[in-house]
C-alpha atoms as a PDB file:
ATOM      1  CA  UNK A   1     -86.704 -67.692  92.677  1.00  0.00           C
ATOM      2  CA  UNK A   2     -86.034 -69.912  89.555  1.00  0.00           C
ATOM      3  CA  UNK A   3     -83.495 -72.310  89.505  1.00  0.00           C
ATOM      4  CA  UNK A   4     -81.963 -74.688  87.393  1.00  0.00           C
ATOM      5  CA  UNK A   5     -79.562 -77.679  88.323  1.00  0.00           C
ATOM      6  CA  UNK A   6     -75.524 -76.221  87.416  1.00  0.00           C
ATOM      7  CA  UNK A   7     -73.969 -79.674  88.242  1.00  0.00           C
ATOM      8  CA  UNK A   8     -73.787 -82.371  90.553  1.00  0.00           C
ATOM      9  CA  UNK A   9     -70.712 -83.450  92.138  1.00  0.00           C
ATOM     10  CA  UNK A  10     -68.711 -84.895  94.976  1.00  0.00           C
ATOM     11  CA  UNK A  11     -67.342 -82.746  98.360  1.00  0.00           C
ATOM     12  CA  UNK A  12     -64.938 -83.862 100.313  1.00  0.00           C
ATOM     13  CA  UNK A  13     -65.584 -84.120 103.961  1.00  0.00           C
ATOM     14  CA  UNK A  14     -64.578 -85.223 107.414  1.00  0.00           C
ATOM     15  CA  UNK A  15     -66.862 -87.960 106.679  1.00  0.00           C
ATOM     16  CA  UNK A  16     -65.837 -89.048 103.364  1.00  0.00           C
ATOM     17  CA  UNK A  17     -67.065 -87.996  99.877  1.00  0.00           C
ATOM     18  CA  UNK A  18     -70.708 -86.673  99.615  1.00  0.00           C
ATOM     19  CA  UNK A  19     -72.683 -85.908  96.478  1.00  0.00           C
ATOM     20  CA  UNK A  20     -73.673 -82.249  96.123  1.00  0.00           C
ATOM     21  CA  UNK A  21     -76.771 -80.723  93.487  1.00  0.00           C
ATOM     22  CA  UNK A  22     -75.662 -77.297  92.901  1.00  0.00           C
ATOM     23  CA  UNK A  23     -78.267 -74.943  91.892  1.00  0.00           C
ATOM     24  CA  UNK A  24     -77.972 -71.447  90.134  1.00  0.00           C
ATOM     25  CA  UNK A  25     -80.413 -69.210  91.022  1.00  0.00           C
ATOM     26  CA  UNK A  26     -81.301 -66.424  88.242  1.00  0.00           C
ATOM     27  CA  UNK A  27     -80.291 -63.564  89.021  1.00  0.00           C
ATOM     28  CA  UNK A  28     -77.348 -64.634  91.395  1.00  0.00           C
ATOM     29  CA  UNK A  29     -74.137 -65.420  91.152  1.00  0.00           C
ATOM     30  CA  UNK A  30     -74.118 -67.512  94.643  1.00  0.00           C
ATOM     31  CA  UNK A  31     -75.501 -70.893  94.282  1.00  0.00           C
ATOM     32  CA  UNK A  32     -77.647 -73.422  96.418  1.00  0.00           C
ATOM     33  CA  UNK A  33     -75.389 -76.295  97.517  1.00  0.00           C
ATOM     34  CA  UNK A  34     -77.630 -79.523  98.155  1.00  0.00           C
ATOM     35  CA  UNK A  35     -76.221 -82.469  99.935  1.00  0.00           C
ATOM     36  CA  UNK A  36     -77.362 -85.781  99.010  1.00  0.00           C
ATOM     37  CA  UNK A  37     -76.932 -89.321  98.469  1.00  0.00           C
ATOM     38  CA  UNK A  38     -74.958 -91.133  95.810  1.00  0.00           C
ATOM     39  CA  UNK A  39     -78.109 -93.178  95.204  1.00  0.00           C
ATOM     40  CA  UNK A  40     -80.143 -89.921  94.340  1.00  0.00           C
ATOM     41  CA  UNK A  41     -77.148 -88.268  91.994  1.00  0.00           C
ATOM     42  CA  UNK A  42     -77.212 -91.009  90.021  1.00  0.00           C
ATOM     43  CA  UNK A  43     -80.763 -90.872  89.469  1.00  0.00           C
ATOM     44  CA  UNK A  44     -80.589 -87.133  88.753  1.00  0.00           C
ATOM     45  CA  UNK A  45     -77.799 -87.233  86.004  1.00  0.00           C
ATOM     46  CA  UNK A  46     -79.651 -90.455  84.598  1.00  0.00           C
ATOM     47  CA  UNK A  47     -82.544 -87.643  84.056  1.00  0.00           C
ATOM     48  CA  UNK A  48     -80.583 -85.009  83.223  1.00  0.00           C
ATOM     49  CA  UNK A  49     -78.378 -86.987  80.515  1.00  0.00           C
ATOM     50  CA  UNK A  50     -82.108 -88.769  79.741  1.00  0.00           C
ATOM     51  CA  UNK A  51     -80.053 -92.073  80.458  1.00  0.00           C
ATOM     52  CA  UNK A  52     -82.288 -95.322  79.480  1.00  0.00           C
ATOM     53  CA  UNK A  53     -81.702 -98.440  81.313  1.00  0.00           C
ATOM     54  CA  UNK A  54     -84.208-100.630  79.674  1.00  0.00           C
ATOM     55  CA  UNK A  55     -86.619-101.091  83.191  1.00  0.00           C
ATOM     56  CA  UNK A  56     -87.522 -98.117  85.022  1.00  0.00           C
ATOM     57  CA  UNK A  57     -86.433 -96.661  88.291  1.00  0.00           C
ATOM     58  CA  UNK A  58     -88.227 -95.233  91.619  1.00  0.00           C
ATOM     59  CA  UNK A  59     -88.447 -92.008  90.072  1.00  0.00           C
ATOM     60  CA  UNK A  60     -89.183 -93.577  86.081  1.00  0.00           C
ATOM     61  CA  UNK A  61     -91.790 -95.569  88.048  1.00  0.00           C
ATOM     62  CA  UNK A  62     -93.403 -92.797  90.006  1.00  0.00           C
ATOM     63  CA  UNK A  63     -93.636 -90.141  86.727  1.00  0.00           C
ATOM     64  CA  UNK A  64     -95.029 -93.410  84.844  1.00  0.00           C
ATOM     65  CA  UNK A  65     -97.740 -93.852  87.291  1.00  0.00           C
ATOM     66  CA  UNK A  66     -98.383 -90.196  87.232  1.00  0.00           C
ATOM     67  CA  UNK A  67     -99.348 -90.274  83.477  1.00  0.00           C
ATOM     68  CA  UNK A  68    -101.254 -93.061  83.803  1.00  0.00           C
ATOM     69  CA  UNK A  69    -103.552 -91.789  86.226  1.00  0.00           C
ATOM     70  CA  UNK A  70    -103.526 -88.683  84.116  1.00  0.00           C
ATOM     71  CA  UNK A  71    -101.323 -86.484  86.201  1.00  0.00           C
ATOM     72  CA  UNK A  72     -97.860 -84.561  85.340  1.00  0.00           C
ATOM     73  CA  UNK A  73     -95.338 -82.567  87.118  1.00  0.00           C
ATOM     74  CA  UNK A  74     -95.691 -78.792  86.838  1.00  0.00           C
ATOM     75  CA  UNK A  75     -93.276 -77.844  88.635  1.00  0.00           C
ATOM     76  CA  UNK A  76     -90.428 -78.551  92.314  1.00  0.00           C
ATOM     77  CA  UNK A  77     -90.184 -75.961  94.516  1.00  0.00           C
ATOM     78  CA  UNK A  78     -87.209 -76.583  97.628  1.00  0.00           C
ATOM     79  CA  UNK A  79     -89.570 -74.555  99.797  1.00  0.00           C
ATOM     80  CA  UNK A  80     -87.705 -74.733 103.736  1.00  0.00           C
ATOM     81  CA  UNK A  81     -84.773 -75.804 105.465  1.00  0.00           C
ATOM     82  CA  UNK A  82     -85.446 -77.488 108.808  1.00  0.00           C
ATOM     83  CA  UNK A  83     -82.648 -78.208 111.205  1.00  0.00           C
ATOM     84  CA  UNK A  84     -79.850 -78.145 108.428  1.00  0.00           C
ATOM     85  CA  UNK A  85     -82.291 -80.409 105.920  1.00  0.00           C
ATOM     86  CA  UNK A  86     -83.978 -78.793 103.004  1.00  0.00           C
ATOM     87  CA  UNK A  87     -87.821 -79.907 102.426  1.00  0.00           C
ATOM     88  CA  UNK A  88     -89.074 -79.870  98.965  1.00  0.00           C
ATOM     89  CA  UNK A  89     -92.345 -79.811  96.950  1.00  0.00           C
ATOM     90  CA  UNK A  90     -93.741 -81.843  93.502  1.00  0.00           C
ATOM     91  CA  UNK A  91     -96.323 -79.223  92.125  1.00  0.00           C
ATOM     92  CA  UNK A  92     -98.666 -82.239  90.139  1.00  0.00           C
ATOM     93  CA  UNK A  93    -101.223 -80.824  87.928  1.00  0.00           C
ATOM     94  CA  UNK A  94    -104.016 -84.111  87.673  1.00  0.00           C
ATOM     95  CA  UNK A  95    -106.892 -84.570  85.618  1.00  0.00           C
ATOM     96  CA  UNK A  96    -109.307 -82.752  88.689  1.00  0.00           C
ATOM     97  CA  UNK A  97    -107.219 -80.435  90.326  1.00  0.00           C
ATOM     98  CA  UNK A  98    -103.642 -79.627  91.331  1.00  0.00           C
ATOM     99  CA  UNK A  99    -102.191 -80.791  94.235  1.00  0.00           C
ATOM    100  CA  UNK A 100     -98.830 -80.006  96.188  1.00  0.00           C
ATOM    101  CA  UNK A 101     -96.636 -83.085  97.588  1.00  0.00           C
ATOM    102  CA  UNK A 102     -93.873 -83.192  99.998  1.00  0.00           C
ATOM    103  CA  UNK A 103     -90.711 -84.636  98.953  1.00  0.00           C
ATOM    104  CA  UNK A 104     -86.991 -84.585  99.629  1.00  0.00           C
ATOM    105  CA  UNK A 105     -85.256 -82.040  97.511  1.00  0.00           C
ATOM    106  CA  UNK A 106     -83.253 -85.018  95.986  1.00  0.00           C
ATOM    107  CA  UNK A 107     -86.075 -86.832  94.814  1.00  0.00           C
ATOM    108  CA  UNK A 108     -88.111 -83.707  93.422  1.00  0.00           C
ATOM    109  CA  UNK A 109     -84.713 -82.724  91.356  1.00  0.00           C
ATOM    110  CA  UNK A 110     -84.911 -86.076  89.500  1.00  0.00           C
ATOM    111  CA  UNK A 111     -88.194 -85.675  88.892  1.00  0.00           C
ATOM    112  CA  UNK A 112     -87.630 -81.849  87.492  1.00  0.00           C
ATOM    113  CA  UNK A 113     -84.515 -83.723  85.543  1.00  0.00           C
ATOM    114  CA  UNK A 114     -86.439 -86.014  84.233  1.00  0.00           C
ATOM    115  CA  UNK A 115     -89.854 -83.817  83.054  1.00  0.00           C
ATOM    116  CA  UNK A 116     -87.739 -80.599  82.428  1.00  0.00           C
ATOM    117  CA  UNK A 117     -90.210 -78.677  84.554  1.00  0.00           C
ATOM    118  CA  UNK A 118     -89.275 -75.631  85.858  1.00  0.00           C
ATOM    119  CA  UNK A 119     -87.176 -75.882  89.691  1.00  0.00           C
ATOM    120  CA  UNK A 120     -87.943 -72.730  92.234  1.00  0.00           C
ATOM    121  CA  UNK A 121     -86.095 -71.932  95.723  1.00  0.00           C
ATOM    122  CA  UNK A 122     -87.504 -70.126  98.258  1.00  0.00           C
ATOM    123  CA  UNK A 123     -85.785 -67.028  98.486  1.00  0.00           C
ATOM    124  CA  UNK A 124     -85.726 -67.375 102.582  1.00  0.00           C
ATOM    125  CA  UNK A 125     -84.050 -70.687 101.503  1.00  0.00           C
ATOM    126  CA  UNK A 126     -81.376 -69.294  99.025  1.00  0.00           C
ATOM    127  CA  UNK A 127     -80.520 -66.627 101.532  1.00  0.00           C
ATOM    128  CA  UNK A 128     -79.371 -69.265 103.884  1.00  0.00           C
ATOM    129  CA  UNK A 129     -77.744 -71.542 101.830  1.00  0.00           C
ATOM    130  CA  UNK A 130     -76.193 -69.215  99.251  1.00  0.00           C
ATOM    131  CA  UNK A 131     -72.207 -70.148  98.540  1.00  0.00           C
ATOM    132  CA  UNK A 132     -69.888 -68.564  96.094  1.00  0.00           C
ATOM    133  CA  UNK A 133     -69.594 -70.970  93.109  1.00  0.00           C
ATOM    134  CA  UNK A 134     -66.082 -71.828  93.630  1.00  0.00           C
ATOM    135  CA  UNK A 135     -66.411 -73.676  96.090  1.00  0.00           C
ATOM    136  CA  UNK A 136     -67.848 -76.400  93.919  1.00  0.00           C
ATOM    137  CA  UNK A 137     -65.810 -75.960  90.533  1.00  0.00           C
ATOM    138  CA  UNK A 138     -62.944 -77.995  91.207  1.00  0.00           C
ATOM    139  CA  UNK A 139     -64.700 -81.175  92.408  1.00  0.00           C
ATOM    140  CA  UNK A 140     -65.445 -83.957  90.284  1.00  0.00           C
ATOM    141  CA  UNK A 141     -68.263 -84.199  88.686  1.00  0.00           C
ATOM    142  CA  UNK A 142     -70.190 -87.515  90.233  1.00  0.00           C
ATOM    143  CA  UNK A 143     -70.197 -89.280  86.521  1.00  0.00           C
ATOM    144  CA  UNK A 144     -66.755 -89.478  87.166  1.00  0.00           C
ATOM    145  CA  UNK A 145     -67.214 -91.173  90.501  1.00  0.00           C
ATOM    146  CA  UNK A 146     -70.249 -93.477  90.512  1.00  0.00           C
ATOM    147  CA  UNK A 147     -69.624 -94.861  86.592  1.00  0.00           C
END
């Protein structure tokens, strides 16, 4: 199912605030909450708002590397969920063949901001995740928390 990231911002819960990717799914009017760290939504909206900070991050470095070996990212898939954690794959296209890496969803969605490439959910995955929008409208957007 293709995806694209709607927003990323902070939930409140019994454990304080957590960052949260929401995904819209084409097609759907549900979305695909992701819980993550604040360390990995900054490094999303840095890609998404194609944020330069002069010396380049984890995920700057990795996609850097990438090239220079003669590789890009085709596309991230968030293929599973495995006891309440969602796994992830970086679809890299290299200069011999393709190949398929695991990844946490968090760090394949800053790589997707960061490339543009095209995000997909496994349906299976959707299906179990899927939350009415409104849930996540009303909470701050995590620019307003982290800057």
């Amino acid at each position: 199912m293709d995806a694209e990231i709607d927003a990323v911002r902070v939930a409140g819960t019994p454990n304080g605030p957590v960052p949260v990717v929401v995904l819209s799914v084409a097609g759907h009017r549900d979305v695909l909450p992701v819980f993550i760290s604040f360390d990995q939504a900054r490094s999303i909206v840095q890609g998404l708002d194609a944020t330069d900070i002069g010396r380049p991050l984890t995920h700057d470095l990795l996609l850097d590397t990438m090239e220079e070996l003669g590789g890009r990212v085709e596309r991230v898939v968030v293929t599973d969920v495995r006891d309440d954690t969602y796994i992830a794959d970086v679809h890299v296209a290299g200069p011999r063949d393709s190949v398929v890496v695991d990844a946490r969803p968090s760090d394949a969605l800053a790589l997707a901001a960061r490339t543009n490439v095209p995000i997909e959910v496994a349906e299976a995955v959707f299906e179990s995740g899927r939350r009415d929008p409104g849930t996540f409208t009303d909470l701050d957007d995590v620019r307003e928390v982290i800057d």
